[in-house]
C-alpha atoms as a PDB file:
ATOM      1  CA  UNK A   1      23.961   7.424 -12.285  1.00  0.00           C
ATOM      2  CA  UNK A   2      23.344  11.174 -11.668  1.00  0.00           C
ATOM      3  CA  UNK A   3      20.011  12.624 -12.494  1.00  0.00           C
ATOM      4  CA  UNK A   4      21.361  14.245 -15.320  1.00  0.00           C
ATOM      5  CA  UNK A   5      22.641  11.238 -17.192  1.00  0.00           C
ATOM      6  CA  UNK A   6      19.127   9.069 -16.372  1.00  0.00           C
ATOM      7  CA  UNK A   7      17.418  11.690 -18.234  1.00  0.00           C
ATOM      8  CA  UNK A   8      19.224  11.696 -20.994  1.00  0.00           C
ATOM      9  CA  UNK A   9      18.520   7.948 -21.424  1.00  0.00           C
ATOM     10  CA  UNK A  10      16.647   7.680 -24.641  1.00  0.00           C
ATOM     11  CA  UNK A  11      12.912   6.444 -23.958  1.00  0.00           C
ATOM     12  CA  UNK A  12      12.362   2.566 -24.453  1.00  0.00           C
ATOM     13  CA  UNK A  13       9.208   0.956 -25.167  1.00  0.00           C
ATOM     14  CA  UNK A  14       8.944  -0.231 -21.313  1.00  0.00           C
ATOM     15  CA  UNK A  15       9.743   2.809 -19.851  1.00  0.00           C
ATOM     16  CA  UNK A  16       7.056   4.192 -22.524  1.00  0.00           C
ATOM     17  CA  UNK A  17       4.362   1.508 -21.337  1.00  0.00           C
ATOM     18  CA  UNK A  18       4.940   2.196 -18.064  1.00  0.00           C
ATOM     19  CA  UNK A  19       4.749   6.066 -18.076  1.00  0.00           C
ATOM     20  CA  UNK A  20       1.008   5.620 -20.381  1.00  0.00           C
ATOM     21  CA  UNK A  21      -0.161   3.143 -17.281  1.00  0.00           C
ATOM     22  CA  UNK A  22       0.726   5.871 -14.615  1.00  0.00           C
ATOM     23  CA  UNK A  23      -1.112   8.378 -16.516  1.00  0.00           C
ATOM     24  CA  UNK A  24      -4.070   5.966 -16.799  1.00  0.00           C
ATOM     25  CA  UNK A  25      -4.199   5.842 -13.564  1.00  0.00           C
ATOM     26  CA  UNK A  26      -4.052   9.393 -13.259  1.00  0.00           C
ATOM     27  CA  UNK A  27      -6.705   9.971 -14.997  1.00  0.00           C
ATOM     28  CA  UNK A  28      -8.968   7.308 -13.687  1.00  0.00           C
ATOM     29  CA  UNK A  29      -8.389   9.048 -10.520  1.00  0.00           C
ATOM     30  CA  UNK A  30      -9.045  12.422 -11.389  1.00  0.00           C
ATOM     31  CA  UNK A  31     -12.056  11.085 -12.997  1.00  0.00           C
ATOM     32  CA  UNK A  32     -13.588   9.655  -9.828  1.00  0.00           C
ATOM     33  CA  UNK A  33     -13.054  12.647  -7.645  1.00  0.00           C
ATOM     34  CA  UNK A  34     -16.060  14.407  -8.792  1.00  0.00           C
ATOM     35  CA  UNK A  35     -18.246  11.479  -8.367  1.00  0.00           C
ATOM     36  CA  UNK A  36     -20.662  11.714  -5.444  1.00  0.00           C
ATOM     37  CA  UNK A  37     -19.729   8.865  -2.974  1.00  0.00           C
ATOM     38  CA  UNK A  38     -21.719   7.929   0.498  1.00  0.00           C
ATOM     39  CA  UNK A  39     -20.106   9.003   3.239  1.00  0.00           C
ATOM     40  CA  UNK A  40     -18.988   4.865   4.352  1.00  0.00           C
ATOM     41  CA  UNK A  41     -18.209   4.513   0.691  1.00  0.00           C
ATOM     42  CA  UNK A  42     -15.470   7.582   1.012  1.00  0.00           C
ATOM     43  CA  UNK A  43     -14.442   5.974   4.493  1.00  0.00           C
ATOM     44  CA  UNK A  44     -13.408   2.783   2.711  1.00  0.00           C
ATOM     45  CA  UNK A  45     -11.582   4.517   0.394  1.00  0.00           C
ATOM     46  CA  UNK A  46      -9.878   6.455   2.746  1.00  0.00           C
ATOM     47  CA  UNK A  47      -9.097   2.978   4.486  1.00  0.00           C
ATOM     48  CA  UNK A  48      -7.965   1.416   1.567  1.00  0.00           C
ATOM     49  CA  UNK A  49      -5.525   4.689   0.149  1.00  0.00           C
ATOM     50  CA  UNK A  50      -4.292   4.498   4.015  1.00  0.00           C
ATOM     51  CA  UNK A  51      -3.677   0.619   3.947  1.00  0.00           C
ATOM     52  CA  UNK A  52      -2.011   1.135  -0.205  1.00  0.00           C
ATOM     53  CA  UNK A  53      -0.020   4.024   1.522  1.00  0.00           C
ATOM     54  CA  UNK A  54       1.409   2.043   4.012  1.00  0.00           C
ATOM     55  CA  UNK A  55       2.216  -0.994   1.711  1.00  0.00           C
ATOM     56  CA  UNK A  56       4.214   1.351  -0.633  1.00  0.00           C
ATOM     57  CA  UNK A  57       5.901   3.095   2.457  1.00  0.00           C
ATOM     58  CA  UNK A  58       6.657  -0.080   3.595  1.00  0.00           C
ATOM     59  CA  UNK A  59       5.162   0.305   6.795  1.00  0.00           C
ATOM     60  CA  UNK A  60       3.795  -3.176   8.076  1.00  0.00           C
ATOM     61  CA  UNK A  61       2.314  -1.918  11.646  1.00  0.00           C
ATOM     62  CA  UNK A  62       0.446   0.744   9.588  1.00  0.00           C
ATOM     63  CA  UNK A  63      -1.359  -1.440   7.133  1.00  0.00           C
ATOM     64  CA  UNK A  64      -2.407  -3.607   9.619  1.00  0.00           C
ATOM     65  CA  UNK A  65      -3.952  -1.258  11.078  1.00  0.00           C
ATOM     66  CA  UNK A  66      -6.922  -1.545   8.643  1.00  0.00           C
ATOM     67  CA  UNK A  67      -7.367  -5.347   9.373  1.00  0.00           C
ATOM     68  CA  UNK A  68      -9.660  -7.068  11.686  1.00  0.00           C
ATOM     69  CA  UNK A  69      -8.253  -8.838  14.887  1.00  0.00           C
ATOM     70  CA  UNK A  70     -10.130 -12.189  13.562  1.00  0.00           C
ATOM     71  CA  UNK A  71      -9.042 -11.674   9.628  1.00  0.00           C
ATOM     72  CA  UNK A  72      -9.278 -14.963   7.468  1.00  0.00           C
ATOM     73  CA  UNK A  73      -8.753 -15.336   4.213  1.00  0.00           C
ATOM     74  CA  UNK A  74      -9.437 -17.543   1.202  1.00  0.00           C
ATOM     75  CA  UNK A  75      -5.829 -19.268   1.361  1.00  0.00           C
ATOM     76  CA  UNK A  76      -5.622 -19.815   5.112  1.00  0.00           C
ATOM     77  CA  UNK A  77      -3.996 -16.855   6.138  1.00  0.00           C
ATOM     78  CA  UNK A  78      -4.895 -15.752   9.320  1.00  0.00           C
ATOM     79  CA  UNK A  79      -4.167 -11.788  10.496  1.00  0.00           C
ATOM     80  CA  UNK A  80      -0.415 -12.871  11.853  1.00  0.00           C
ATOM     81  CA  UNK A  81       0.003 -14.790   9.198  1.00  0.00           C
ATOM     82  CA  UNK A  82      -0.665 -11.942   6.792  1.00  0.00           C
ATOM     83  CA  UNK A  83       1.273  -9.468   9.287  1.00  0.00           C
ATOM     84  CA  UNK A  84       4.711 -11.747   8.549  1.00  0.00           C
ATOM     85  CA  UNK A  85       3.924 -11.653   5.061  1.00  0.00           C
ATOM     86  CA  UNK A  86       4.193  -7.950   4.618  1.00  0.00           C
ATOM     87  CA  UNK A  87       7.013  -8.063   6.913  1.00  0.00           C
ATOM     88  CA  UNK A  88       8.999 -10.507   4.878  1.00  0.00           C
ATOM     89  CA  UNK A  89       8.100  -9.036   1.290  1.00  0.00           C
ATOM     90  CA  UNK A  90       8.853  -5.612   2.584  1.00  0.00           C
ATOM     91  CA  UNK A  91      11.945  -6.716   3.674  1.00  0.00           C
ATOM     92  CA  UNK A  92      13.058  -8.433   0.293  1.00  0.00           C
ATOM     93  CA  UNK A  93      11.784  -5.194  -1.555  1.00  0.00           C
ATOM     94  CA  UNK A  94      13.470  -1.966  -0.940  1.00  0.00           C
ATOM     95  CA  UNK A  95      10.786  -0.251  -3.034  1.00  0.00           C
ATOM     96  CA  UNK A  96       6.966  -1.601  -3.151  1.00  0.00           C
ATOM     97  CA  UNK A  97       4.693   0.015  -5.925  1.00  0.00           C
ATOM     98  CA  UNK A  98       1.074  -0.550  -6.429  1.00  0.00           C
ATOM     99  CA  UNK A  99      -1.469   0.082  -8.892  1.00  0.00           C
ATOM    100  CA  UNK A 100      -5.139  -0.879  -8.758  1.00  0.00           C
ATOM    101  CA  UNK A 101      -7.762  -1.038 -11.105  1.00  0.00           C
ATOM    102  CA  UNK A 102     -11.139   1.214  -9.600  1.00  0.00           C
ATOM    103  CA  UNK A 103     -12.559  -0.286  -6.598  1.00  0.00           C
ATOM    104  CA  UNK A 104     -15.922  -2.236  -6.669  1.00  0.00           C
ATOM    105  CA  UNK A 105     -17.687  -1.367  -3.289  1.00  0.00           C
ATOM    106  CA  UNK A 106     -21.202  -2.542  -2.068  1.00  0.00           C
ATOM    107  CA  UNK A 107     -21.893  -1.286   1.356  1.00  0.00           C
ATOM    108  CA  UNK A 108     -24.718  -2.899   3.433  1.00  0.00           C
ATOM    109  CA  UNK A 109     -24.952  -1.020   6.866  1.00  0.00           C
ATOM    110  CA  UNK A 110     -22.002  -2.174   9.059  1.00  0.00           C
ATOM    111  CA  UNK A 111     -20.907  -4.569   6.431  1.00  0.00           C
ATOM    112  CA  UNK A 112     -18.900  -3.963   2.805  1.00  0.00           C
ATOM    113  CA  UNK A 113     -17.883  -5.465   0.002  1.00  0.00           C
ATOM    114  CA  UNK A 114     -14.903  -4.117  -2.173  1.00  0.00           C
ATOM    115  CA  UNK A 115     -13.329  -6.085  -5.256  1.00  0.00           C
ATOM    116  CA  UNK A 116     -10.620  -5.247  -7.224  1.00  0.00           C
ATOM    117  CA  UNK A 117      -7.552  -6.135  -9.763  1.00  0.00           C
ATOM    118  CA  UNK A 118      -3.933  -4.956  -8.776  1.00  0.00           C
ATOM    119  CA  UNK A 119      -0.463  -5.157  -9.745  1.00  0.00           C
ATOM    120  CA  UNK A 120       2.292  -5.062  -6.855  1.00  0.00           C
ATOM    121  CA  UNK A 121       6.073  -4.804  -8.209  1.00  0.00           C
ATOM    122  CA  UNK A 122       9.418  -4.784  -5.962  1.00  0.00           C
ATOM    123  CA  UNK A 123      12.925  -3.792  -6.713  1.00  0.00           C
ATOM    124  CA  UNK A 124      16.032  -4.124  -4.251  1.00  0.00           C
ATOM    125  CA  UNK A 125      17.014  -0.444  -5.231  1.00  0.00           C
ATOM    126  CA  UNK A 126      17.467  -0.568  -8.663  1.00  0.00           C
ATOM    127  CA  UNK A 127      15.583   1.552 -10.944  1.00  0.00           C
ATOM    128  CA  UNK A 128      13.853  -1.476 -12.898  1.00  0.00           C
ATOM    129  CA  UNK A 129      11.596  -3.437 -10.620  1.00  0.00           C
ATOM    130  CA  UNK A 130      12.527  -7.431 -10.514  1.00  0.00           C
ATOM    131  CA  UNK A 131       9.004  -8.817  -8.932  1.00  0.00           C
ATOM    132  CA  UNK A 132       5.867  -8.017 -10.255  1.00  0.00           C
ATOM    133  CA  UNK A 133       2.565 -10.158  -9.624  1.00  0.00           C
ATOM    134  CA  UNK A 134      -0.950  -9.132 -10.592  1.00  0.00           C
ATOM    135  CA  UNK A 135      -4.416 -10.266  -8.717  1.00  0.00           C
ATOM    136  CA  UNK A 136      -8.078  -9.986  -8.412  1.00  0.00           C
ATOM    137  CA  UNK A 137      -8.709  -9.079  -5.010  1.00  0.00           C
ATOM    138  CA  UNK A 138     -12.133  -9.568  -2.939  1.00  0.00           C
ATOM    139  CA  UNK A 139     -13.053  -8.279   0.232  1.00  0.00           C
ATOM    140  CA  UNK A 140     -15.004  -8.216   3.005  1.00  0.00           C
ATOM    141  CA  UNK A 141     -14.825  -5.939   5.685  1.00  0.00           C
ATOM    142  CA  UNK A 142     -17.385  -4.420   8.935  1.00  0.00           C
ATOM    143  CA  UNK A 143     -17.594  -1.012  10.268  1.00  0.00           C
ATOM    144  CA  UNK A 144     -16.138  -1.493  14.084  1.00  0.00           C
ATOM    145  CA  UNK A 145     -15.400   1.098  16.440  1.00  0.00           C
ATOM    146  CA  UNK A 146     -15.659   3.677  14.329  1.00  0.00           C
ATOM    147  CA  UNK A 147     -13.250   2.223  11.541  1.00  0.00           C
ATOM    148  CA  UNK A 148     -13.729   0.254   8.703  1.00  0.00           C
ATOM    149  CA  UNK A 149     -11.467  -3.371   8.945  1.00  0.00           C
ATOM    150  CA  UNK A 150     -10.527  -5.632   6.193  1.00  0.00           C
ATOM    151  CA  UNK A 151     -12.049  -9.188   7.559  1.00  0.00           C
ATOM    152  CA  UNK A 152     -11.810 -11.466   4.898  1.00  0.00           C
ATOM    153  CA  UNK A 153      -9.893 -11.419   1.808  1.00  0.00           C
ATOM    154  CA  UNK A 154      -9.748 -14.166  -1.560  1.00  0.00           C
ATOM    155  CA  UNK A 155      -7.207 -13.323  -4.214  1.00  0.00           C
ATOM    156  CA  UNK A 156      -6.121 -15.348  -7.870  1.00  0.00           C
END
């Protein structure tokens, strides 16, 4: 379907929902950027866009980047574990979108907290995504070599 034809679709209730939540997020995010942050606050973030960045890119080796050599998590995934994970969903999903509620961060010196909520759907190509999963995400991650790694992570 050219360009031309997809916009001349006539706008369904989905496709309405789903254009308001983008522009929630929008603005949620254009919101925060005036807010004053620490500087290991901002790093986090910056870790965290990096690590959603590479999820939605598909790019495995990039997100894991961002997580510890010794990474555990609540379910008994260990950092390999999680590394064929991403591989695996990536390759089932030709297009990876996420959207996160606004990040919870406590930072104690080298150490962090960050909770969240998100929402993670996949699509083979088509224009409607097929998966979609929500969950509320906790962290815990240490400032290492000058980087901030996820070490632990408990999702529902």
């Amino acid at each position: 379907m050219s360009r031309q034809e997809r916009l001349k679709l006539p706008w369904n209730a989905a496709l309405r929902h789903q254009l308001a939540a983008w522009l929630l997020v929008l603005l949620a995010l254009m919101g925060s950027v005036g807010c004053s942050r620490t500087p290991d606050e901002q790093a986090l973030r910056d870790a965290f866009d990096a690590m959603l960045a590479a999820a939605e890119a598909r790019k495995p080796d990039d997100f894991m980047e961002h997580v510890a050599d010794d990474f555990a998590s609540g379910k008994g995934v260990d950092r390999q574990q999680l590394h064929r994970i991403l591989i695996v969903q990536f390759m089932r999903n030709q297009s990876v979108s996420v959207t996160t509620s606004p990040l919870e961060i406590t930072v104690d010196g080298k150490r962090a907290e960050m909770a969240f909520k998100i929402f993670v759907t996949g699509s083979s190509g088509g224009w409607i995504p097929e998966r979609a999963e929500g969950y509320s995400i906790h962290t815990l991650w240490r400032f290492e070599d000058g980087d901030w790694l996820v070490e632990f992570a408990d999702w529902d």
